[in-house]
Each structure stands twice: as C-alpha cells, then as structure tokens.
Protein backbone atom coordinates (compact mmCIF):
# COMPACT_ATOMS: atom_id res chain seq x y z
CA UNK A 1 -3.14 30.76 14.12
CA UNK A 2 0.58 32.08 13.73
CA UNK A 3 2.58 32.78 16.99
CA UNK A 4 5.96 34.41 16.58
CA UNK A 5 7.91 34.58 20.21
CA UNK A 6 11.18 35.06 21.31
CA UNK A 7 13.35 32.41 19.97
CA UNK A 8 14.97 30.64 23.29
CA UNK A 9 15.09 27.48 21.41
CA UNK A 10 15.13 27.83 17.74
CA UNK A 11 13.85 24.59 16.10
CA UNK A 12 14.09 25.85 12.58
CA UNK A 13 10.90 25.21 11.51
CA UNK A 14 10.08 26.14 8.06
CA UNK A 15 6.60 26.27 6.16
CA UNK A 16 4.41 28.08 3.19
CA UNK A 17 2.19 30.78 3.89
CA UNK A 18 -0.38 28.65 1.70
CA UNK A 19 -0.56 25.66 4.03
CA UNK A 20 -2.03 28.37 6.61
CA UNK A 21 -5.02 29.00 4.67
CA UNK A 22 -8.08 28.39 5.59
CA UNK A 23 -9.54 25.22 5.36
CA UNK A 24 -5.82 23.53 5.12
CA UNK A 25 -4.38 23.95 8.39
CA UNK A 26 -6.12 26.20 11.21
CA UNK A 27 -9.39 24.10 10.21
CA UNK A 28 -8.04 20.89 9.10
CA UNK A 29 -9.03 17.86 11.83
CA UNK A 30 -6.84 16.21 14.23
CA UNK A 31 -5.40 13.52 12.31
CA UNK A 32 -4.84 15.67 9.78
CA UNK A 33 -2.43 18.52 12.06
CA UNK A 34 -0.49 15.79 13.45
CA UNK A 35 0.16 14.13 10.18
CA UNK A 36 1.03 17.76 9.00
CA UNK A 37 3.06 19.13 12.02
CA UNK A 38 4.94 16.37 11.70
CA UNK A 39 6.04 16.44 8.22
CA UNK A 40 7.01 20.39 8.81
CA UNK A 41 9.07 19.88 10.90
CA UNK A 42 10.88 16.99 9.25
CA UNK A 43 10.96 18.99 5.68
CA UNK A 44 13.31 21.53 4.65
CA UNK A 45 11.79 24.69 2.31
CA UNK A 46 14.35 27.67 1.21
CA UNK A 47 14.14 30.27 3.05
CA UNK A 48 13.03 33.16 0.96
CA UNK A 49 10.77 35.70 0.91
CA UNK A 50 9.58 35.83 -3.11
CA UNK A 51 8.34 31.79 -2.67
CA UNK A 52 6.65 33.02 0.22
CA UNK A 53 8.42 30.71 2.62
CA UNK A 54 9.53 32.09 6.21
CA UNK A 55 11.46 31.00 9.40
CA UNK A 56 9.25 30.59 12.71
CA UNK A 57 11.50 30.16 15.97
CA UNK A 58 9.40 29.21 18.96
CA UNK A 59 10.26 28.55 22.04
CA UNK A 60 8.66 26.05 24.47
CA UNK A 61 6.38 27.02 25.67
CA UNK A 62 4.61 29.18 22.59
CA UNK A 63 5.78 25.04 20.74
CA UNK A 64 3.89 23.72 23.65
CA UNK A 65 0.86 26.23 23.19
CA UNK A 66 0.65 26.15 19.39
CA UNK A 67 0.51 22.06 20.05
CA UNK A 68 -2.06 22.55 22.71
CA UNK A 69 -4.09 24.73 20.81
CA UNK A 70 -4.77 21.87 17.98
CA UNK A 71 -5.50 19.21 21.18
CA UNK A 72 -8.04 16.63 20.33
CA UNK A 73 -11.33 17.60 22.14
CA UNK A 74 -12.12 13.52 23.14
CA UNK A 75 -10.25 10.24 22.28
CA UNK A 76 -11.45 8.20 19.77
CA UNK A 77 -11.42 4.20 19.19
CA UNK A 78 -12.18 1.54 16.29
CA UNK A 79 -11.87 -2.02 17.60
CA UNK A 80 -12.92 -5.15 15.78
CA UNK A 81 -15.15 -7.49 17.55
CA UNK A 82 -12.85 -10.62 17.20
CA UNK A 83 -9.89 -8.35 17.67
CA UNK A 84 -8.69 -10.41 20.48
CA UNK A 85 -9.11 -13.89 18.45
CA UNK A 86 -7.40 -12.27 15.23
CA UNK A 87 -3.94 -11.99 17.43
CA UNK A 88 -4.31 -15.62 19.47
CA UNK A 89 -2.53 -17.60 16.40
CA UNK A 90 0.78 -18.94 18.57
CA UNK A 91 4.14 -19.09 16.86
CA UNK A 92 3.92 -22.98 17.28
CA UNK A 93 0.82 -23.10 15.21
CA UNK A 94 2.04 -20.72 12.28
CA UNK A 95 5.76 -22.66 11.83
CA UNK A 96 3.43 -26.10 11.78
CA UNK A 97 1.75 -24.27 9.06
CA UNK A 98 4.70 -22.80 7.47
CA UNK A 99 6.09 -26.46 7.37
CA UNK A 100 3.31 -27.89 6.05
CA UNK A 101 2.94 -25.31 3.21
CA UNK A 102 6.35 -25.17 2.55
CA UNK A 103 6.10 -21.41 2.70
CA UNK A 104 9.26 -19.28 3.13
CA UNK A 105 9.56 -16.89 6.37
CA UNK A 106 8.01 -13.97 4.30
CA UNK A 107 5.08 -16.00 4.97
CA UNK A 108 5.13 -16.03 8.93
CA UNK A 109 2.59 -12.61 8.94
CA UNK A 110 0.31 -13.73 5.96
CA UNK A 111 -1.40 -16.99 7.80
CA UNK A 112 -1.99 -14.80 10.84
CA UNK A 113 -4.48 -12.72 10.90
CA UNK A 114 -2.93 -9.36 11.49
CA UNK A 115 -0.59 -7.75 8.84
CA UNK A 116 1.79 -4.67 8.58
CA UNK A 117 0.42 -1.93 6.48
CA UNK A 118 2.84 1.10 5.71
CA UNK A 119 0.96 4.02 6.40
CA UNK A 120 1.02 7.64 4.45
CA UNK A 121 3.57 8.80 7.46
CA UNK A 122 5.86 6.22 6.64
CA UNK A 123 5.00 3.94 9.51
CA UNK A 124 4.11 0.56 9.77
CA UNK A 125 1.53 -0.20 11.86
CA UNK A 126 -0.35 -3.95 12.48
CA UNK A 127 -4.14 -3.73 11.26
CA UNK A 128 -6.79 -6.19 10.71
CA UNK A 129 -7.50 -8.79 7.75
CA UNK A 130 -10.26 -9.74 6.09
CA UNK A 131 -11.93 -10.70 2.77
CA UNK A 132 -14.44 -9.83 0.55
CA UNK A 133 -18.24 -11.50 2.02
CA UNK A 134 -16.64 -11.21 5.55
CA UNK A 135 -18.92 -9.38 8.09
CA UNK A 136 -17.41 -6.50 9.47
CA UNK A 137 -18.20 -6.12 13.01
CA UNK A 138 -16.96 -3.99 16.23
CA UNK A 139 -17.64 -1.07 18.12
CA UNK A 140 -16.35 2.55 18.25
CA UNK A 141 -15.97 4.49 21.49
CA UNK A 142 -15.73 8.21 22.22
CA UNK A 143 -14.49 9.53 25.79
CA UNK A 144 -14.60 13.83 26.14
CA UNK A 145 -11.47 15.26 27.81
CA UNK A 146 -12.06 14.98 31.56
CA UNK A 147 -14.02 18.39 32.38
CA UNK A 148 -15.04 19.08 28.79
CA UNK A 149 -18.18 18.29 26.73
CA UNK A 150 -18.71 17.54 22.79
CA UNK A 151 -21.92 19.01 21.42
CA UNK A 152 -22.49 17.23 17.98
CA UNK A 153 -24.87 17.24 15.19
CA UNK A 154 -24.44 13.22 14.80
CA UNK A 155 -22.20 10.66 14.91
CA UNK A 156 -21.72 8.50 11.69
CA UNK A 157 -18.88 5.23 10.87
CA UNK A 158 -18.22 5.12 6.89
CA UNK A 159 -16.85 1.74 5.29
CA UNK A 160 -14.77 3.06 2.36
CA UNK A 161 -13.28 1.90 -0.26
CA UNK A 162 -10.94 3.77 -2.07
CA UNK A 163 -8.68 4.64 -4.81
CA UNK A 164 -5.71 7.32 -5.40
CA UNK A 165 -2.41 8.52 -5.34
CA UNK A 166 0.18 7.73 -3.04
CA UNK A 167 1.00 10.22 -0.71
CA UNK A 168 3.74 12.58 -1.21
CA UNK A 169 5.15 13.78 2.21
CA UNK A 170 6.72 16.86 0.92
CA UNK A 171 3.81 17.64 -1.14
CA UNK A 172 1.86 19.09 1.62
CA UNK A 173 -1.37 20.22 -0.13
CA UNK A 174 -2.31 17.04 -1.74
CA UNK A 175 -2.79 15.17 1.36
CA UNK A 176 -5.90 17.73 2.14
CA UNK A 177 -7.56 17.08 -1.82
CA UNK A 178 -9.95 15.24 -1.17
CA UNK A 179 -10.50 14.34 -5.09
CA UNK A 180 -7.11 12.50 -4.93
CA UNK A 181 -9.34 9.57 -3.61
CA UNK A 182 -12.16 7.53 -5.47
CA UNK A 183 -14.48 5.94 -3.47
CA UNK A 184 -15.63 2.25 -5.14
CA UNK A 185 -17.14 1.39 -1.61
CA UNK A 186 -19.56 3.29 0.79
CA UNK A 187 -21.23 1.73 3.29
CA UNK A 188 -22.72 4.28 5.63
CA UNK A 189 -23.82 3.59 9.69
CA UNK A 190 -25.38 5.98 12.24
CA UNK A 191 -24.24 5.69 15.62
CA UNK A 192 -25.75 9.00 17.46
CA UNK A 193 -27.94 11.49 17.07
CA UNK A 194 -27.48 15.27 17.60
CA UNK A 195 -27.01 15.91 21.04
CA UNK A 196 -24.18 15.94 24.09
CA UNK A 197 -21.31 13.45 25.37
CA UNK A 198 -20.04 14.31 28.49
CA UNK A 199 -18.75 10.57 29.38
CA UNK A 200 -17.05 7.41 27.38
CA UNK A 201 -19.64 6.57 24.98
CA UNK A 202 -19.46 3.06 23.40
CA UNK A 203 -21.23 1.98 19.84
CA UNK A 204 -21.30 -1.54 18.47
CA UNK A 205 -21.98 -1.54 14.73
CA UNK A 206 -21.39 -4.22 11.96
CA UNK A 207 -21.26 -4.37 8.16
CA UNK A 208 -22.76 -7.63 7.07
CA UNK A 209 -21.40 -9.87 4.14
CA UNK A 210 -19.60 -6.80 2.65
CA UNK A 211 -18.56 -6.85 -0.87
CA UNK A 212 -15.22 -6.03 -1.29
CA UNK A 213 -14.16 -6.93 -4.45
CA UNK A 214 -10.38 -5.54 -5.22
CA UNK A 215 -7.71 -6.46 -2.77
CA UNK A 216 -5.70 -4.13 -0.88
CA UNK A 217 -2.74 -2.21 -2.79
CA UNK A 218 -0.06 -0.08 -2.24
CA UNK A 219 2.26 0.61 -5.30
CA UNK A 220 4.45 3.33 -6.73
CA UNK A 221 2.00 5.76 -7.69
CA UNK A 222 -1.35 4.04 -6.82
CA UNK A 223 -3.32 3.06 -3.83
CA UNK A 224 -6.16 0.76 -3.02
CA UNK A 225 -7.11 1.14 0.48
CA UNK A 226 -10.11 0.02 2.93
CA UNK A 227 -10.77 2.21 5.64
CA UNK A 228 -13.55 2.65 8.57
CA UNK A 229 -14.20 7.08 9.39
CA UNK A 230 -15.75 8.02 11.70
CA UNK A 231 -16.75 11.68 11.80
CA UNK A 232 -18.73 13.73 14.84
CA UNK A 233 -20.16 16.59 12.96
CA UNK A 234 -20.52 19.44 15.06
CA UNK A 235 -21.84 23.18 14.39
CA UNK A 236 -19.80 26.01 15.32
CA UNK A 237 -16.22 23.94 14.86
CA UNK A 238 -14.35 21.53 12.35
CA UNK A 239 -15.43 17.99 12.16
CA UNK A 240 -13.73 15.54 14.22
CA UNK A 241 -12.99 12.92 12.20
CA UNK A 242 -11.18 9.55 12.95
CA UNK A 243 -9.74 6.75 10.37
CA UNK A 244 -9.03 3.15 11.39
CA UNK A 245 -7.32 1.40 7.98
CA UNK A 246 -7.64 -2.58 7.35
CA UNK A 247 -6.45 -5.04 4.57
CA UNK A 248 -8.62 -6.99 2.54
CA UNK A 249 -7.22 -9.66 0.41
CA UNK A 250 -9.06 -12.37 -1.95
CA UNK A 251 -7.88 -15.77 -3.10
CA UNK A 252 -8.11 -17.89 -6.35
CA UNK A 253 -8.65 -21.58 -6.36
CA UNK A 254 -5.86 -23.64 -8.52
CA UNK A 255 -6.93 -22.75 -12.39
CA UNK A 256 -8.24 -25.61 -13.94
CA UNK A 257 -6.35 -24.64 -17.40
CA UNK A 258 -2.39 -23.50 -17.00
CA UNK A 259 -1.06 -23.78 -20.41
CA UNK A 260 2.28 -24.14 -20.45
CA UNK A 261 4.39 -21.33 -22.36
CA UNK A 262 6.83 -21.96 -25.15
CA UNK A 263 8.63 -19.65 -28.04
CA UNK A 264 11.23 -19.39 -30.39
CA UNK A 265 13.24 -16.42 -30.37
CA UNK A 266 16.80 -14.72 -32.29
CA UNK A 267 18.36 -12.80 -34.55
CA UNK A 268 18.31 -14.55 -38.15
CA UNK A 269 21.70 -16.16 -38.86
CA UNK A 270 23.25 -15.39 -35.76
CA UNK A 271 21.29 -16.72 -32.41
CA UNK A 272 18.61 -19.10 -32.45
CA UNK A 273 16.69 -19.83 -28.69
CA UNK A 274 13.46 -22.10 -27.37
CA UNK A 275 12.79 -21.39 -24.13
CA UNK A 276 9.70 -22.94 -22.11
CA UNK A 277 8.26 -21.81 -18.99
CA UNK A 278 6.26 -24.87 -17.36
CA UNK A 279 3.11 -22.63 -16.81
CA UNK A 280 1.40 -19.30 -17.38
CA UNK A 281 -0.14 -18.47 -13.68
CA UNK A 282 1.74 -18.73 -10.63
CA UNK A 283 0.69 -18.16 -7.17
CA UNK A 284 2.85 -16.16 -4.85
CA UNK A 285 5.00 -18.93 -3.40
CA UNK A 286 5.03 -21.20 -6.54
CA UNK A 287 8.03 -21.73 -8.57
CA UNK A 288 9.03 -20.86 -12.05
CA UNK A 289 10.55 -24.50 -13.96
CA UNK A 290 11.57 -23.83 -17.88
CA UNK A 291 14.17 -24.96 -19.73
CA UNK A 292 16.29 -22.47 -22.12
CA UNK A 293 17.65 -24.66 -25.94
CA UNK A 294 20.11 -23.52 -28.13
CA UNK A 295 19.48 -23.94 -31.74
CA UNK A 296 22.16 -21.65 -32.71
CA UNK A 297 24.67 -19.42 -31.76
CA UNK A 298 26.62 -17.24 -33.52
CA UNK A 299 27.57 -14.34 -31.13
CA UNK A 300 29.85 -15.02 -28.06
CA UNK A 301 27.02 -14.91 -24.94
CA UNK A 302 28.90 -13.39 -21.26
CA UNK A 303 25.96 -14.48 -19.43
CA UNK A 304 22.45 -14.85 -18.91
CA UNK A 305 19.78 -13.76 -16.54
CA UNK A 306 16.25 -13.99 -16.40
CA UNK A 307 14.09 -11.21 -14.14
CA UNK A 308 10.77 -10.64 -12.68
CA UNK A 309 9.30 -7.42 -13.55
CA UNK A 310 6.50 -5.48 -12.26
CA UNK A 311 4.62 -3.05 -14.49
CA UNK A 312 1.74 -0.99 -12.83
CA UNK A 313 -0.11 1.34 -14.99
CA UNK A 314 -2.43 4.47 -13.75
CA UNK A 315 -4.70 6.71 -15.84
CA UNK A 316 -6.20 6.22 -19.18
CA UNK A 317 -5.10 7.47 -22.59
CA UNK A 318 -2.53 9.90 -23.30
CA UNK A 319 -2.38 10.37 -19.38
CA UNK A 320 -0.93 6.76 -18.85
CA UNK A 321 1.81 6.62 -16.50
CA UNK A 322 3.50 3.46 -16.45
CA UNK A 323 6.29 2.36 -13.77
CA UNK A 324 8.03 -0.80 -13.91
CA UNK A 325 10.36 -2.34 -11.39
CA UNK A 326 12.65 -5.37 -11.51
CA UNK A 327 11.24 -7.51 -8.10
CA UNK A 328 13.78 -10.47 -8.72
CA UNK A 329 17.29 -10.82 -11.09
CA UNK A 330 18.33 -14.60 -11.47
CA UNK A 331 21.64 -15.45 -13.32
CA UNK A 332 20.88 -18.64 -15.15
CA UNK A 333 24.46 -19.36 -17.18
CA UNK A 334 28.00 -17.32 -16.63
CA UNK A 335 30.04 -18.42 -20.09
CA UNK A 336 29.52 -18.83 -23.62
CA UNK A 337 27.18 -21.44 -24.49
CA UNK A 338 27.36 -24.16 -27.72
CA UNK A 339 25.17 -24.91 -29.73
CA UNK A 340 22.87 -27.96 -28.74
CA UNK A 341 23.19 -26.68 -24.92
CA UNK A 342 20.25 -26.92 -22.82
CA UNK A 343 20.04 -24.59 -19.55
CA UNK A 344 17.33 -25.68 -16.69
CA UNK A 345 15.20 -22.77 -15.05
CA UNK A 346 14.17 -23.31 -11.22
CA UNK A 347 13.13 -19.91 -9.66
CA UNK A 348 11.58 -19.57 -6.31
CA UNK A 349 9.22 -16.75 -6.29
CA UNK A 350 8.35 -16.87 -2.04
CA UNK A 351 11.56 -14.58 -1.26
CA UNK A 352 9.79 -11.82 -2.95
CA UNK A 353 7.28 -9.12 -2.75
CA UNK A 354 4.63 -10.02 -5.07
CA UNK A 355 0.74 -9.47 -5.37
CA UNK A 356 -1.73 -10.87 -7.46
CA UNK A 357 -2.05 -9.43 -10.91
CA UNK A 358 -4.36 -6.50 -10.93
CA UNK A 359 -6.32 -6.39 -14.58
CA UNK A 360 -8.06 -2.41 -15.03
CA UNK A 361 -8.89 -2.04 -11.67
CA UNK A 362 -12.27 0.30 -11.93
CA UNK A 363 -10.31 2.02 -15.41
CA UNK A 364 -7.83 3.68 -12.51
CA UNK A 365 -4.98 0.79 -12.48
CA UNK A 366 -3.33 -2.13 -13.64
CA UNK A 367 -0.62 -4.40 -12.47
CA UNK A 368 0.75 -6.83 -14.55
CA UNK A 369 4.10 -9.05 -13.86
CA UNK A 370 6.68 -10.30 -16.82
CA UNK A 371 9.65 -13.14 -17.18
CA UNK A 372 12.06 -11.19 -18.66
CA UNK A 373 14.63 -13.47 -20.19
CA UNK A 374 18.17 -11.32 -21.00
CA UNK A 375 21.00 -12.09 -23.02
CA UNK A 376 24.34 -9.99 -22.90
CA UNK A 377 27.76 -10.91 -25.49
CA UNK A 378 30.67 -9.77 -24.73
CA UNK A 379 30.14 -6.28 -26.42
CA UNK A 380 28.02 -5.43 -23.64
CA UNK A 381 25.33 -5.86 -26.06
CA UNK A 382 21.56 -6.92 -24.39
CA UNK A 383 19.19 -9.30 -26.29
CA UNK A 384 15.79 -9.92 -23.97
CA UNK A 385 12.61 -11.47 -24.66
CA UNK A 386 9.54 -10.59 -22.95
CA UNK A 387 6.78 -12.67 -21.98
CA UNK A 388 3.44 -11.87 -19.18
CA UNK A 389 2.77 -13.54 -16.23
CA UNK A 390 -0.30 -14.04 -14.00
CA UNK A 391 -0.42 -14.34 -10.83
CA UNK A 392 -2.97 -15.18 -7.97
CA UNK A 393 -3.08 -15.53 -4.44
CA UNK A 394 -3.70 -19.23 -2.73
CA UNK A 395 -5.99 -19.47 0.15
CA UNK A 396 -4.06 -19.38 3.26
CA UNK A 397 -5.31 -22.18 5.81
CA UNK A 398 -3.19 -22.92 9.18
C-alpha cells in the first residue's frame, strides 16, 4: 500500500520500489514492518529516478494511517516460568560474589541471571539465560484488540536454534531471506487448534532437558542465536508471528592438562628471543604470566607490545572470509633492551570482551584467539610472533 498526500509535514522519507513487493513489505508480519519502518526512515537512498528510488512526503495524518494500517491485530507475550526468580539476585549478593571470585565489574551481569543481548535494531535489550540440559519452561499469551477477533488455523511455539549473518540495517532485503539463517535446533510445540480468540488466551508450554550444544554468539559477520516463535497461522491474511530471543551459554571444568607454551624466535645473526607463556587455555577472567629472554640483540628495539587477537572465520573453501580484531594491546618494554634482559608478562584478560573459543561450529564458523607478541626498532620496522590461544568459560556460581 503506497499513499502519496499533500506534504504538510515533509519527513523525507526515502525507499526502493523493490522493498514494496510483495511478500517483502505489504505482507511481511508485524515485527518485521516495525523493524523495517524504522530503518527507512533512519536511512538515506539518492534520490533518483534510474535506481528506482523516490521521495514520499506524508503528512500526519496519511503517517498516522499508513502506521495504522500495519497495526498488530492482538498483543503477544513470551514469559519464562522462573522469570521473576531469574531477576531476584540483589546487588549485595552479586559484589559478595564478585569479591569472592575476584571478578572485574564486567562481571556484575554474567553471575545474574539476566544478560544484555544487542539486538538486529541496534538495541540492547535484557533477556533470559540458560544452558544446554536446562528445561525450558513458560507460557505464551495472546489478547485480540478490544472489539476484534483472530480466526486462526493453529497456534504453534518453535525453539530454534540458529545460524547466519549479521544483520545489515541498510541492507533492507536480507533481513526478509529467510535462507540467511540455519536452523541446528527445532523443537516444535502446539498450543491451539484452528479456531477463534476473542479474549486473552494464556498457554503454558515447556521444553524439557533441551540440548543446546553451541553457546550464544554474536560476531562481525556471524551469528549464533536461540530464539522461541511463535506463529498464529491464519487463512485469508499473513502470519502473525512473534520472536522472544534468549542466551545460552556452556561452561568447561578446569582442564586437567595445560601445557605450558615456550619458543625460540629471531632473525639469524641479528635478534635472538625465548618467550614463555605459563599456559595454553585460559578462561575469561584468568591471567596471562610469561616471561620474554633475550639471547641476542643486534637491532636497536623502540618498544614492545604484546596483543590479543580475535580471528573468526565463516564459510568453507575458497568462500572463507576471515576477520580479525585486536581485543587488547599491552606495552610490555619502552627502550632498547641488552642482551641477557629478561621482561615479565602479567596480563589481565577480565577488562575485555572475550568468548570461549569456537572450533567449526556446524562447518559455518570458527573463532579462534592469538598472543601476538610485536617487536618494532627504531626504523619503524615490526617483528611479531604468533602463537593460538584457547579459551573456555568457568562456571559461574554466586
């Protein structure tokens, strides 16, 4: 539906014919127009006829009616059965935890059990937390617009488990392909069958001991997401289809083997190195200790720092994309060092962002870490060495 008025108040609102098709926008469900009328009218397209772009100017009230005419036809709810209990931890409680862990603030949301999740609208919104062989239990209600009825075909609540690409705001068609997202979970409940709601309708449902065996991710160009839908199918008119995300993270015991990790590096007849890292896995609020030897040097060293790097990896083959970002940069020696010098490593890793290391997720992604150690002279000149990383989540107990 198009409606061109008389501009009173011109809002500049600029879109593609395309994302009026059908099946995109005049038929795409509620949470899908809001998420879509709101990234119109916060994105900027040229204004020209041959890319088939064009200028609407409402006024109010046709705003107000093109709004309306996309109005949800009920309200729709997903609470969790201990939703209450998940958000009674008190403030005392997690700092006598954080004290007793000797966790850094960062830590303050991750022994609760609530979490911020950025959403694909940018938004960070609190949501459940759970972990894999948790039961999943809570109810979902539906409540018609006073005056108004829903006729439906069935009502169904989907556990999913999925895989895909982060969401490009300006890149308005991919949020409506579907194939973007590869479900690794499906767990499938009824709640209704065909028939008519004319009042608040309430249904309790619960997945037991669900397996959920990847944690939650959201990276560069990947994402690994849990999600509840629930979808009233209905014949004559678009599903109505709600989503209600969650986080699931796993944790690894201590390893019972955590070699230690320990090379000799340099360029032949100018710079010799040992360095050695006290361990090879780290969990996220452990702490890097090495030591960094001198066996010779030959070329006048500025300085030296050593970085945290994350690599994630999507696709397979010749489609591999690989991004890498440096998470932490630690300056370890400012000067030229001597021969015989021995420089001590202490790195806290709590300040920063991490997750656990993600090995070939389902062949769609990896996510490794790396201790970068790099060397600059005073030509400007960069010598690094390389080494991986794993690291694992501790269980998190108040």
């Amino acid at each position: 539906m198009l409606l061109i008025a008389r501009p009173l108040m011109h809002i500049g609102i600029v879109v593609e014919v395309e994302t009026f098709e059908k099946g995109k926008f005049a038929f795409a469900s509620m949470a899908e127009t809001k998420l879509l009328i709101t990234i119109i009218a916060k994105t900027t397209f040229p204004c020209c006829i041959q890319n088939k772009a064009f200028e609407l100017g409402f006024e109010c009230r046709s705003m107000n009616y093109l709004i309306g005419a996309f109005k949800p036809t009920c309200n729709i709810s997903i609470t969790f059965a201990d939703g209450k209990s998940r958000n009674q931890c008190t403030r005392k409680s997690l700092m006598v935890a954080l004290m007793n862990l000797n966790f850094g603030m960062s830590s303050l949301l991750a022994v609760g059990i609530t979490i911020p999740l950025k959403k694909e609208n940018g938004q960070t919104a609190m949501v459940p937390l759970f972990q894999s062989q948790e039961n999943i239990v809570g109810k979902v209600s539906v409540e018609p617009i006073p005056g108004k009825k829903i006729e439906h075909n069935g009502v169904k609540l989907e556990l999913l488990g999925q895989i895909g690409s982060t969401l490009d705001v300006v890149a308005l068609e991919m949020y409506f392909d579907r194939g973007n997202f590869y479900d690794f979970t499906s767990l499938v409940r009824e709640l209704d069958v065909p028939g008519d709601i004319y009042e608040r309708k309430t249904y309790p449902f619960e997945f037991s001991a669900v397996e959920m065996p990847f944690e939650s991710y959201n990276g560069v160009n990947v994402r690994l997401r849990y999600v509840l839908k629930v979808t009233i199918s209905r014949n004559y008119a678009s599903s109505i289809v709600e989503y209600q995300d969650f986080v699931v993270r796993n944790y690894t015991p201590l390893p019972s083997i955590d070699n230690s990790i320990k090379m000799e590096v340099g360029i032949e007849d100018c710079l010799h190195i040992e360095f050695e890292y006290n361990k090879s896995k780290y969990h996220l609020k452990d702490v890097i200790v090495g030591k960094i030897y001198f066996l010779l040097v030959r070329i006048k060293i500025k300085n030296m720092d050593l970085e945290v790097r994350r690599r994630e990896s999507t696709g397979s083959g010749a489609n591999t994309h690989v991004e890498t970002e440096t998470l932490a940069k630690f300056e370890l020696m400012d000067g030229a060092p001597v021969r015989g010098e021995s420089i001590p490593i202490r790195l806290f890793l709590s300040p920063y962002e991490l997750t656990p290391t993600h090995r070939n997720i389902n062949n769609k992604f990896s996510v490794k870490y790396y201790l970068n150690l790099v060397l600059v002279d005073e030509e400007d000149r960069r010598y690094f060495k390389q080494q991986e990383i794993t690291v694992y989540r501790l269980p998190e107990t108040p």
